[in-house]
Protein backbone atom coordinates (compact mmCIF):
# COMPACT_ATOMS: atom_id res chain seq x y z
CA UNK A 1 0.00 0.00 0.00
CA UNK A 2 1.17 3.82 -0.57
CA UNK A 3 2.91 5.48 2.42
CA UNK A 4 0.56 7.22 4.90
CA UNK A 5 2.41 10.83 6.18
CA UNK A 6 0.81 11.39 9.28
CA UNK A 7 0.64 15.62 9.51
CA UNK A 8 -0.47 17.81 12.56
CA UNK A 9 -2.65 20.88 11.45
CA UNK A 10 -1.74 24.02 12.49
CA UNK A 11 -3.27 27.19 12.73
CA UNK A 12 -5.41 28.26 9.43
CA UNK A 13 -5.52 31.61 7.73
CA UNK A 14 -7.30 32.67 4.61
CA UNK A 15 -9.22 29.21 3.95
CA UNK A 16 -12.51 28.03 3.43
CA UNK A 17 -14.30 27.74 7.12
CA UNK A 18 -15.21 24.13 6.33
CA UNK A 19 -11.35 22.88 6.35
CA UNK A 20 -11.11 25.28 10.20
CA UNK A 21 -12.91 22.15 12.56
CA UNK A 22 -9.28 20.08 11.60
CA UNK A 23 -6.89 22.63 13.43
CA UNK A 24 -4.80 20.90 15.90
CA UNK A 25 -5.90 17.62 14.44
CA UNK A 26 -3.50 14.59 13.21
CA UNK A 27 -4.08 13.27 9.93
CA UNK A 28 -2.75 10.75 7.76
CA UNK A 29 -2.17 11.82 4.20
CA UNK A 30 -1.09 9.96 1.07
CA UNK A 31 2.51 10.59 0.21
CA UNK A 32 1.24 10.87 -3.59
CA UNK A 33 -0.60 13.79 -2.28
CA UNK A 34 1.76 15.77 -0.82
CA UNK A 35 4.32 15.43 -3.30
CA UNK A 36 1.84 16.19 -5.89
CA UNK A 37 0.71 19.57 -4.57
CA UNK A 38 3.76 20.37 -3.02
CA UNK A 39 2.84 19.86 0.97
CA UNK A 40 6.45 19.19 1.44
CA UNK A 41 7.36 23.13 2.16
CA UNK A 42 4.48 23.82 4.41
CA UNK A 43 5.61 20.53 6.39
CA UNK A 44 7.73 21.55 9.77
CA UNK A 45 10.15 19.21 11.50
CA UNK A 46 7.91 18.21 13.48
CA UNK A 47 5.06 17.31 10.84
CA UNK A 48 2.97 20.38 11.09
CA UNK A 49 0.94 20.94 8.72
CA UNK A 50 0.21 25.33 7.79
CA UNK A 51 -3.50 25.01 6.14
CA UNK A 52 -2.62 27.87 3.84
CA UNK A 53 -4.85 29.17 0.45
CA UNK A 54 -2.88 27.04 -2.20
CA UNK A 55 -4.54 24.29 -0.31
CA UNK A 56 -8.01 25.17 -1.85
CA UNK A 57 -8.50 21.86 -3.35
CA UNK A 58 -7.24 18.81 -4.43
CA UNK A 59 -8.32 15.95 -7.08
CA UNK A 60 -11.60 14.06 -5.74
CA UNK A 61 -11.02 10.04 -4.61
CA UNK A 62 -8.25 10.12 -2.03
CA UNK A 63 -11.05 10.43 0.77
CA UNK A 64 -12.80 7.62 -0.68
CA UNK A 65 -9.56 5.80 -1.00
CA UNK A 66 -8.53 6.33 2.37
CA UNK A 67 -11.92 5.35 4.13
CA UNK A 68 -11.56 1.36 2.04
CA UNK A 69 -7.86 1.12 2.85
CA UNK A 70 -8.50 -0.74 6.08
CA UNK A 71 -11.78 -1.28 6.28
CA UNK A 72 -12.19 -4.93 5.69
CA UNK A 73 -11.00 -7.85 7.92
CA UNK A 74 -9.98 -10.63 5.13
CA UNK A 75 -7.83 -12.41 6.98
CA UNK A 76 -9.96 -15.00 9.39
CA UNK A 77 -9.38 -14.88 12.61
CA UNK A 78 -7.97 -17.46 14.99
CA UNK A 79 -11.52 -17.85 16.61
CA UNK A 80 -13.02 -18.60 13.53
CA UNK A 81 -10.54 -21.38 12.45
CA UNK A 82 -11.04 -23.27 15.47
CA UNK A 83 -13.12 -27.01 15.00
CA UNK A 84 -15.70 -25.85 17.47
CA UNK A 85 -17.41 -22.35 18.46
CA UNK A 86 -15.13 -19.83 20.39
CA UNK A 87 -17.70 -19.68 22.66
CA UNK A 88 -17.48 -22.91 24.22
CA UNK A 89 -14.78 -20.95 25.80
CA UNK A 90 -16.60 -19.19 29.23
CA UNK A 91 -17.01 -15.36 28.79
CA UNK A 92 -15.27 -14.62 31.51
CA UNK A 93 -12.66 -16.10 30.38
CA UNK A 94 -12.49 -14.43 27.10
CA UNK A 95 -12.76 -11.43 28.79
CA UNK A 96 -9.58 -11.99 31.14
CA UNK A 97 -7.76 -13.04 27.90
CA UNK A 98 -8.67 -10.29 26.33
CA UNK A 99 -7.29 -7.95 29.11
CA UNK A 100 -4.37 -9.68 29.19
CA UNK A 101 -3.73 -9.08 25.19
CA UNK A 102 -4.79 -4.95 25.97
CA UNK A 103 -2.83 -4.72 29.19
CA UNK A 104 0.23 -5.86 27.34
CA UNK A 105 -0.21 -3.96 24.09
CA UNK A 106 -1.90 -0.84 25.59
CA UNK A 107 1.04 1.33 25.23
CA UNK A 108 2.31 0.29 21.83
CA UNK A 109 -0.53 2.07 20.32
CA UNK A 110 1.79 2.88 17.28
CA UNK A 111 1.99 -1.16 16.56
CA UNK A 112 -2.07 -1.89 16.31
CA UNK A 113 -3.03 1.85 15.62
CA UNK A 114 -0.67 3.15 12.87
CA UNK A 115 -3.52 3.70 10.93
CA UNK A 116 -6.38 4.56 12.04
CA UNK A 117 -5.07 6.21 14.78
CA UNK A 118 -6.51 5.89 18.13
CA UNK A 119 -8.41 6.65 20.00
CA UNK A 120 -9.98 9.02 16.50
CA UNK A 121 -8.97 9.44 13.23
CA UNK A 122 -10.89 11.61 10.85
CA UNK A 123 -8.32 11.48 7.51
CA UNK A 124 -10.83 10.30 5.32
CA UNK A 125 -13.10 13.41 6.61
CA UNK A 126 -10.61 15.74 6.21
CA UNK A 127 -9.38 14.63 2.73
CA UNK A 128 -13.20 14.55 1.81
CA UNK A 129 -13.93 18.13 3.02
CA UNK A 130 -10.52 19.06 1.09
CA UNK A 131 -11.91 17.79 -1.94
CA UNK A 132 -15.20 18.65 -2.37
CA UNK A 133 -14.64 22.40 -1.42
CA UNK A 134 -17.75 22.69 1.17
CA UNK A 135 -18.59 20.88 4.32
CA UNK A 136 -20.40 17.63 4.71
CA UNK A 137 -24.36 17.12 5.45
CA UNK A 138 -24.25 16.68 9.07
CA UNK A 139 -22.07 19.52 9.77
CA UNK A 140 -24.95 22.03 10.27
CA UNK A 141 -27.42 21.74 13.00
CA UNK A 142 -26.69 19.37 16.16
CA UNK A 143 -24.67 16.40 15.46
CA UNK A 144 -26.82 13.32 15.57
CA UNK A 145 -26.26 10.74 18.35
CA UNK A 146 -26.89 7.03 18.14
CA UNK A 147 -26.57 4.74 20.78
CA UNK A 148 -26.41 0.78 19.84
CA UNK A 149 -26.18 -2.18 21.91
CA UNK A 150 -25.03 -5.31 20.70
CA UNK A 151 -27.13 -8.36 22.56
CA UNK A 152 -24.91 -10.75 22.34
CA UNK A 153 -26.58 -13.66 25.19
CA UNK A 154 -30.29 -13.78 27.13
CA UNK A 155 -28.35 -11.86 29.60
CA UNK A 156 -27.74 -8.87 27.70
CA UNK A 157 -31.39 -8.37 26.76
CA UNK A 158 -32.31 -8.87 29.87
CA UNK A 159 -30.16 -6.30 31.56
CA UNK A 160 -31.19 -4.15 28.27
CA UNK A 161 -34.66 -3.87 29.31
CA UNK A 162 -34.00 -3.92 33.26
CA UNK A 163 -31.31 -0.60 33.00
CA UNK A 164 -30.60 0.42 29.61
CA UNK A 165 -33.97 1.30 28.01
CA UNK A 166 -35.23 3.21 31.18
CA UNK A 167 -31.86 5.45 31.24
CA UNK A 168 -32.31 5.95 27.63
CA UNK A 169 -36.13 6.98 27.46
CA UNK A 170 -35.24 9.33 30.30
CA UNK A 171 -33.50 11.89 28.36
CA UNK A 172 -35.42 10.84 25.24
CA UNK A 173 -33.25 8.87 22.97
CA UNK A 174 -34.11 5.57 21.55
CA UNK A 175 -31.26 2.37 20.97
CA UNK A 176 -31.05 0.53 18.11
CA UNK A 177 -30.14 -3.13 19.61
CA UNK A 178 -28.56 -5.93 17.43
CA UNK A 179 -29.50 -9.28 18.48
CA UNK A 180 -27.83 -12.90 17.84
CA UNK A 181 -30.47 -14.78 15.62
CA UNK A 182 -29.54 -18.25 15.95
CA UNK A 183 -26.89 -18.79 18.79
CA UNK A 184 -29.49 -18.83 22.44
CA UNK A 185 -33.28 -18.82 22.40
CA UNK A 186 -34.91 -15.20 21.70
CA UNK A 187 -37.12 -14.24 24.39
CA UNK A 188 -39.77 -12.64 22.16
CA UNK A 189 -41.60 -11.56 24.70
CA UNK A 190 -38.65 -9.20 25.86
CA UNK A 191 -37.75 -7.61 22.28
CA UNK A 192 -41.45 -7.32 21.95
CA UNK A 193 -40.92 -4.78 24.69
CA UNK A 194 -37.92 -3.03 23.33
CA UNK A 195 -39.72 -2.69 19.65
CA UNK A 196 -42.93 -1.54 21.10
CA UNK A 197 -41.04 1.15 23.21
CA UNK A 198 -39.69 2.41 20.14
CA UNK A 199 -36.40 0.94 19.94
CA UNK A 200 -35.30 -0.21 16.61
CA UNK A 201 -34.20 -4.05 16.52
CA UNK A 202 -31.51 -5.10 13.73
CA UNK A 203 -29.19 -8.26 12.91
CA UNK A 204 -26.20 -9.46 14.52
CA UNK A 205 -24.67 -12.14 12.40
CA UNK A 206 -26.12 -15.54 12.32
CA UNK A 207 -24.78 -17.51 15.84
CA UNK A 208 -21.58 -15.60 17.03
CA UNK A 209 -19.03 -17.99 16.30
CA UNK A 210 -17.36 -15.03 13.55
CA UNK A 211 -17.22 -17.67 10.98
CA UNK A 212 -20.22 -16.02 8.36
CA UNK A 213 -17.74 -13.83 6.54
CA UNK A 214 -15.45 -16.10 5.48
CA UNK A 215 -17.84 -18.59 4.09
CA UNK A 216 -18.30 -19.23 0.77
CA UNK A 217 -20.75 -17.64 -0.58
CA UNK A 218 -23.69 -19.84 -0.72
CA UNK A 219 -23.48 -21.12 2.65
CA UNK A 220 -22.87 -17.29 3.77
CA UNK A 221 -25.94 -16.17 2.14
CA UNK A 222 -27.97 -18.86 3.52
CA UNK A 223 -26.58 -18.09 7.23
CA UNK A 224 -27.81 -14.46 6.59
CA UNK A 225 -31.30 -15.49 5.87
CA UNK A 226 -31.69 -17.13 8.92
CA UNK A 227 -32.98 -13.60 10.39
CA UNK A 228 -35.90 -14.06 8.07
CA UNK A 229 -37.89 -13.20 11.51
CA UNK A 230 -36.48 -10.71 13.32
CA UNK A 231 -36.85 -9.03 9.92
CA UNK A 232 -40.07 -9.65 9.27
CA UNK A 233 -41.23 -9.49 13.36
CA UNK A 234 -39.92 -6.14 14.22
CA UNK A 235 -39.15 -4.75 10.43
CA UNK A 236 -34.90 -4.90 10.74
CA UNK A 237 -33.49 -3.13 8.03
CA UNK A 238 -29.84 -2.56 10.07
CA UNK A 239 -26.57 -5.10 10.14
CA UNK A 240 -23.90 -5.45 12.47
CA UNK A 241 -20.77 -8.27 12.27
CA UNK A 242 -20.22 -10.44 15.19
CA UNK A 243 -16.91 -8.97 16.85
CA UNK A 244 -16.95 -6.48 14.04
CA UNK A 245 -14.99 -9.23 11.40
CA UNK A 246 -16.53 -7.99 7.61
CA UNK A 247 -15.25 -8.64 4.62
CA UNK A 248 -15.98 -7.06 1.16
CA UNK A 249 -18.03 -10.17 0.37
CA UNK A 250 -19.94 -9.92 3.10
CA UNK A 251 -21.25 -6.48 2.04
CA UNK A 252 -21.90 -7.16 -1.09
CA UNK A 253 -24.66 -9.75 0.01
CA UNK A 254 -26.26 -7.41 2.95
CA UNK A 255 -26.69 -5.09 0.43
CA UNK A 256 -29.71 -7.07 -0.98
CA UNK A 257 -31.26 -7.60 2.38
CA UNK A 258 -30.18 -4.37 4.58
CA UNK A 259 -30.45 -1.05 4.58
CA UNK A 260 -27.86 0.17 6.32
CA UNK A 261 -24.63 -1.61 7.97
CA UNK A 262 -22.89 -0.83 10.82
CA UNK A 263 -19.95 -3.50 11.06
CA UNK A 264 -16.74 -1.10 10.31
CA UNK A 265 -15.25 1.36 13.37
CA UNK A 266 -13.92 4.97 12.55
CA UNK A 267 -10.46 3.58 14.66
CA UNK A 268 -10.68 -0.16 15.83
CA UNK A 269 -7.31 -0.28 17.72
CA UNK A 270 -6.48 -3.14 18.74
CA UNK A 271 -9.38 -5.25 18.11
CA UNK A 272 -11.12 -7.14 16.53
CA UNK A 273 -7.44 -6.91 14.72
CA UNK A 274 -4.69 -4.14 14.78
CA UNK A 275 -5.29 -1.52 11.97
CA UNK A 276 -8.95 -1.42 11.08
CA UNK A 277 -11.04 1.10 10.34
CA UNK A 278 -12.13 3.43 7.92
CA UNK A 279 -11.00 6.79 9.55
CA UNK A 280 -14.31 8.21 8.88
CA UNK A 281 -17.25 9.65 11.45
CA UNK A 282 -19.73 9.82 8.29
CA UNK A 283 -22.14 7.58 6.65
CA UNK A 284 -20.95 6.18 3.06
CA UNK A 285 -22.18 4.28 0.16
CA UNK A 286 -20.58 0.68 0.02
CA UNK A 287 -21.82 -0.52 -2.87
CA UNK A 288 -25.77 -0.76 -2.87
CA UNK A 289 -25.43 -0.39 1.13
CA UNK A 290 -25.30 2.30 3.65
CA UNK A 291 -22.28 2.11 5.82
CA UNK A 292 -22.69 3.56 9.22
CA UNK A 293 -19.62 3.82 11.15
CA UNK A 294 -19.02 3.12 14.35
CA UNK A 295 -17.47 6.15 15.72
CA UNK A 296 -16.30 6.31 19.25
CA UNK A 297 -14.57 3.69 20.98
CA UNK A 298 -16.47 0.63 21.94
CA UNK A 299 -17.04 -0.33 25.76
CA UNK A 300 -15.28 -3.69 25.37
CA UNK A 301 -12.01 -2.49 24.06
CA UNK A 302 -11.42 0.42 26.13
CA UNK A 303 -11.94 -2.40 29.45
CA UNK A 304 -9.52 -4.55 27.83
CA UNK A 305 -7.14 -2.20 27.23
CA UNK A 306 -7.77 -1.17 31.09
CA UNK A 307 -9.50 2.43 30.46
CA UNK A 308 -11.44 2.68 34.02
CA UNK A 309 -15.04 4.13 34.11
CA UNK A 310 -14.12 7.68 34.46
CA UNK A 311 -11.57 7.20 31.80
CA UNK A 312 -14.30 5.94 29.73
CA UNK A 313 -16.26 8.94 30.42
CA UNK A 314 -13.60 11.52 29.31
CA UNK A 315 -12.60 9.95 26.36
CA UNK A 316 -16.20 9.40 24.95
CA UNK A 317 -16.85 13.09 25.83
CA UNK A 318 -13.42 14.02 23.89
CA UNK A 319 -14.43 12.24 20.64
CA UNK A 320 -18.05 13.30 20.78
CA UNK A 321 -17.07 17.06 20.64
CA UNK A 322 -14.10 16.58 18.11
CA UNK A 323 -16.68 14.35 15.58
CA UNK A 324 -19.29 16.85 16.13
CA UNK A 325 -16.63 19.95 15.44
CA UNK A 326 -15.59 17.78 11.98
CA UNK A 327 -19.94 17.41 11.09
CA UNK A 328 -19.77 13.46 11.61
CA UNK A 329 -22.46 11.22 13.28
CA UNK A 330 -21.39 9.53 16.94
CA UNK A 331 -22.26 5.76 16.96
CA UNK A 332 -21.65 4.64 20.64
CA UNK A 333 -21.59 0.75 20.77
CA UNK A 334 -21.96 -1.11 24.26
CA UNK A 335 -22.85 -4.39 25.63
CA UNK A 336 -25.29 -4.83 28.42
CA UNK A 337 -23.93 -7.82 29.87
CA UNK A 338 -22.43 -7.26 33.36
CA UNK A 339 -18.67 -8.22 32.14
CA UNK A 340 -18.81 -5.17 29.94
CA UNK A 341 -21.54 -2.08 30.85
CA UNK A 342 -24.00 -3.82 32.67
CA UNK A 343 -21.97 -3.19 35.98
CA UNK A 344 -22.61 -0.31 38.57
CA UNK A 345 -19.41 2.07 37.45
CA UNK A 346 -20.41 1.35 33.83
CA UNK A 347 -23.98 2.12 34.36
CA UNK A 348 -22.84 5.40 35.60
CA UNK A 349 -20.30 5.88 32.91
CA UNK A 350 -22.92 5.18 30.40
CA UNK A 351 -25.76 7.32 32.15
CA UNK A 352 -22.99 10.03 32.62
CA UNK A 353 -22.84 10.37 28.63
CA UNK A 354 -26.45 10.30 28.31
CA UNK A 355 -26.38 13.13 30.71
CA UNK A 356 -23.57 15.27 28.50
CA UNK A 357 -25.75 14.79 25.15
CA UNK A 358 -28.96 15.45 26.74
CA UNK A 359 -27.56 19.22 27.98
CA UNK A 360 -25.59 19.81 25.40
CA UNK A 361 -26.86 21.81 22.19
CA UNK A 362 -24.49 20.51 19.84
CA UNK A 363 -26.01 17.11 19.93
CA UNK A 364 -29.22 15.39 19.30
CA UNK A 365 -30.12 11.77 19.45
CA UNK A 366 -30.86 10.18 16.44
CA UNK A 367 -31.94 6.66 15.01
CA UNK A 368 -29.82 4.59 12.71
CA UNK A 369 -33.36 5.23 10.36
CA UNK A 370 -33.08 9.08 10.38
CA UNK A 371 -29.30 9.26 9.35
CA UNK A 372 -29.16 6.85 6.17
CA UNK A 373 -32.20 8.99 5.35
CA UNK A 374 -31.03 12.28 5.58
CA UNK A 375 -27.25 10.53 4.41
CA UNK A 376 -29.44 9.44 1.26
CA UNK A 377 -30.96 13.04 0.66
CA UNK A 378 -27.86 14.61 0.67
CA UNK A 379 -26.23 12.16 -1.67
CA UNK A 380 -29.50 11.74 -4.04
CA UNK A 381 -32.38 14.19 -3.35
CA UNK A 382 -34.05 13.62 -6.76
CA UNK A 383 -34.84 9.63 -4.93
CA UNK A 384 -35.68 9.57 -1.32
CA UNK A 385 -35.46 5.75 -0.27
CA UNK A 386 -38.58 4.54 1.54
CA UNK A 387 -36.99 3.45 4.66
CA UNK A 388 -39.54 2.55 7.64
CA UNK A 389 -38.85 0.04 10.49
CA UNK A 390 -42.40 -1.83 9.68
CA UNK A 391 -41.40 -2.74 6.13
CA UNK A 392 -39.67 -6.21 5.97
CA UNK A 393 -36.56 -5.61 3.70
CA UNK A 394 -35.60 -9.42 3.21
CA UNK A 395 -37.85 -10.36 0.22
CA UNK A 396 -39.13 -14.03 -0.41
């Protein structure tokens, strides 16, 4: 692959306002691009970056280029290559594992997070905003919010509907849960709860075990329409990967099915594999689907790489306001099992950030729904899609 630069912005003067939000900001930049217009010169030693008026513009496709660079996971992973589920293995145990690996690596961030960087990295933004000469559609107005859970065991929808929902509804947002179709028994008569409160309900994978993406592609395809009916029950039209593995493959056959996806992290760190991400806060066409990116740092990694509660706190704060500042969406993803955020100090943490969004005016919560639609209106306003939660989108 070409040679990333990574460049600190400096102050601006005497360009467009939209290109101002990335001042003080760390970027990665193609080193065809800054030998092509000449970024060498405005480089300092120490890989500032002077946003001068030369830089009005460059060539469209190095954003888009940038935001596909690492977003797939190819390679399978080791749980996936195993003769039996991972998840024979207790959770706890996969948890302490897990901490282990982050405790470790936690401070070679430069190893797993050369690019994206972590804990944020908004190149593809940046470049995109650089390139198209104006700001993108979520940049006016308050930034939208979306809060997901991924329901990964009868546990976690239980301690969704016991906490989460309640904590939610209080400062009126609404969650957009994805559920497990085939790996424990659905309690209907608790997601019949969630929908009927106005919580969206979408797809998570087939049974867990992270194999789905590197199937071939029959068997693939029939594992995804094994969620025949949660789409049909509570009108799905969202996707999210188990442990966040998606390949290019995969897409391609959610996009007959889905929506909208929401599988690939702005800056995944160290997991589900170093360097993944697509550096972007904003929604994107992938081919005939909507990709919604998960934005700030998920609950899971930032406990496995040790981040305590409060720690938590700050940093989703910090990313909020600097996604918000660049006019990208925040997609907060937690788990409600006790091992993760259903805890005590993760309640609070989590409650704590519904507080900061609820009295803030730069933010508003939002629904996975009402950001591929306004995503879609920006990109195509001559064809609205017809997007509603009680219209199936898996077709016979």
């Amino acid at each position: 692959m070409e040679e990333l630069i990574a460049v600190r912005v400096q102050e601006a003067s005497g360009v467009s306002p939209h290109l101002l939000w990335a001042r003080g900001g760390t970027f990665h930049l193609p080193s065809s691009l800054v030998e092509r217009y000449g970024l060498g010169e405005p480089l300092s030693a120490d890989g500032s970056l002077q946003i001068s008026p030369k830089m009005a513009g460059i060539a469209v496709s190095y954003g888009a280029e940038l935001r596909l660079r690492r977003a797939f996971t190819e390679k399978p992973p080791w749980s996936c290559r195993l003769p039996v589920s991972y998840q024979i293995i207790p959770p706890r145990l996969r948890s302490l594992l897990a901490s282990a690996l982050g405790f470790w690596q936690r401070h070679q961030v430069s190893r797993w997070a050369a690019f994206p960087g972590w804990p944020l990295d908004l190149s593809a933004d940046f470049l995109e905003d650089w390139e198209s000469g104006h700001p993108g559609c979520f940049a006016s107005g308050p930034t939208p919010v979306i809060l997901t859970h991924d329901l990964d065991s009868a546990e976690g929808l239980a301690n969704l509907v016991k906490w989460f929902l309640e904590a939610e509804e209080a400062v009126g947002a609404r969650s957009t849960n994805f559920v497990v179709p085939c790996a424990w028994p659905l309690d209907h008569s608790l997601l019949g709860q969630v929908h009927k409160r106005g919580h969206e309900i979408g797809v998570h994978g087939y049974d867990h075990s992270n194999r789905t993406p590197f199937l071939d592609g029959e068997t693939r395809r029939r594992r995804l329409t094994e969620a025949r009916d949660l789409l049909e029950r509570y009108g799905a039209v969202g996707y999210r990967a188990p442990s966040l593995f998606r390949t290019e493959a995969l897409l391609k056959d959610l996009a007959g099915l889905y929506t909208y996806d929401s599988s690939i992290p702005t800056s995944g760190g160290l997991f589900p594999v170093p360097n993944n991400g697509c550096a972007s806060a904003r929604p994107f066409r992938l081919g005939g689907i909507m990709e919604i990116p998960l934005s700030l740092p998920r609950d899971g990694s930032l406990r496995f790489l040790g981040y305590s509660p409060d720690q938590v706190l700050d940093l989703w704060i910090d990313c909020a306001q600097k996604i918000a500042a660049s006019g990208g969406v925040v997609v907060l993803l937690t788990h409600c099992e006790s091992r993760f955020s259903g805890n005590a100090a993760m309640l609070h943490t989590y409650r704590g950030f519904l507080k900061f969004v609820a009295s803030s005016g730069d933010f508003a919560f939002s629904s996975m729904v009402e950001v591929v639609q306004r995503a879609h209106n920006f990109a195509s306003p001559e064809s609205v899609a017809n997007i509603s939660h009680d219209k199936p989108v898996l077709s016979s």
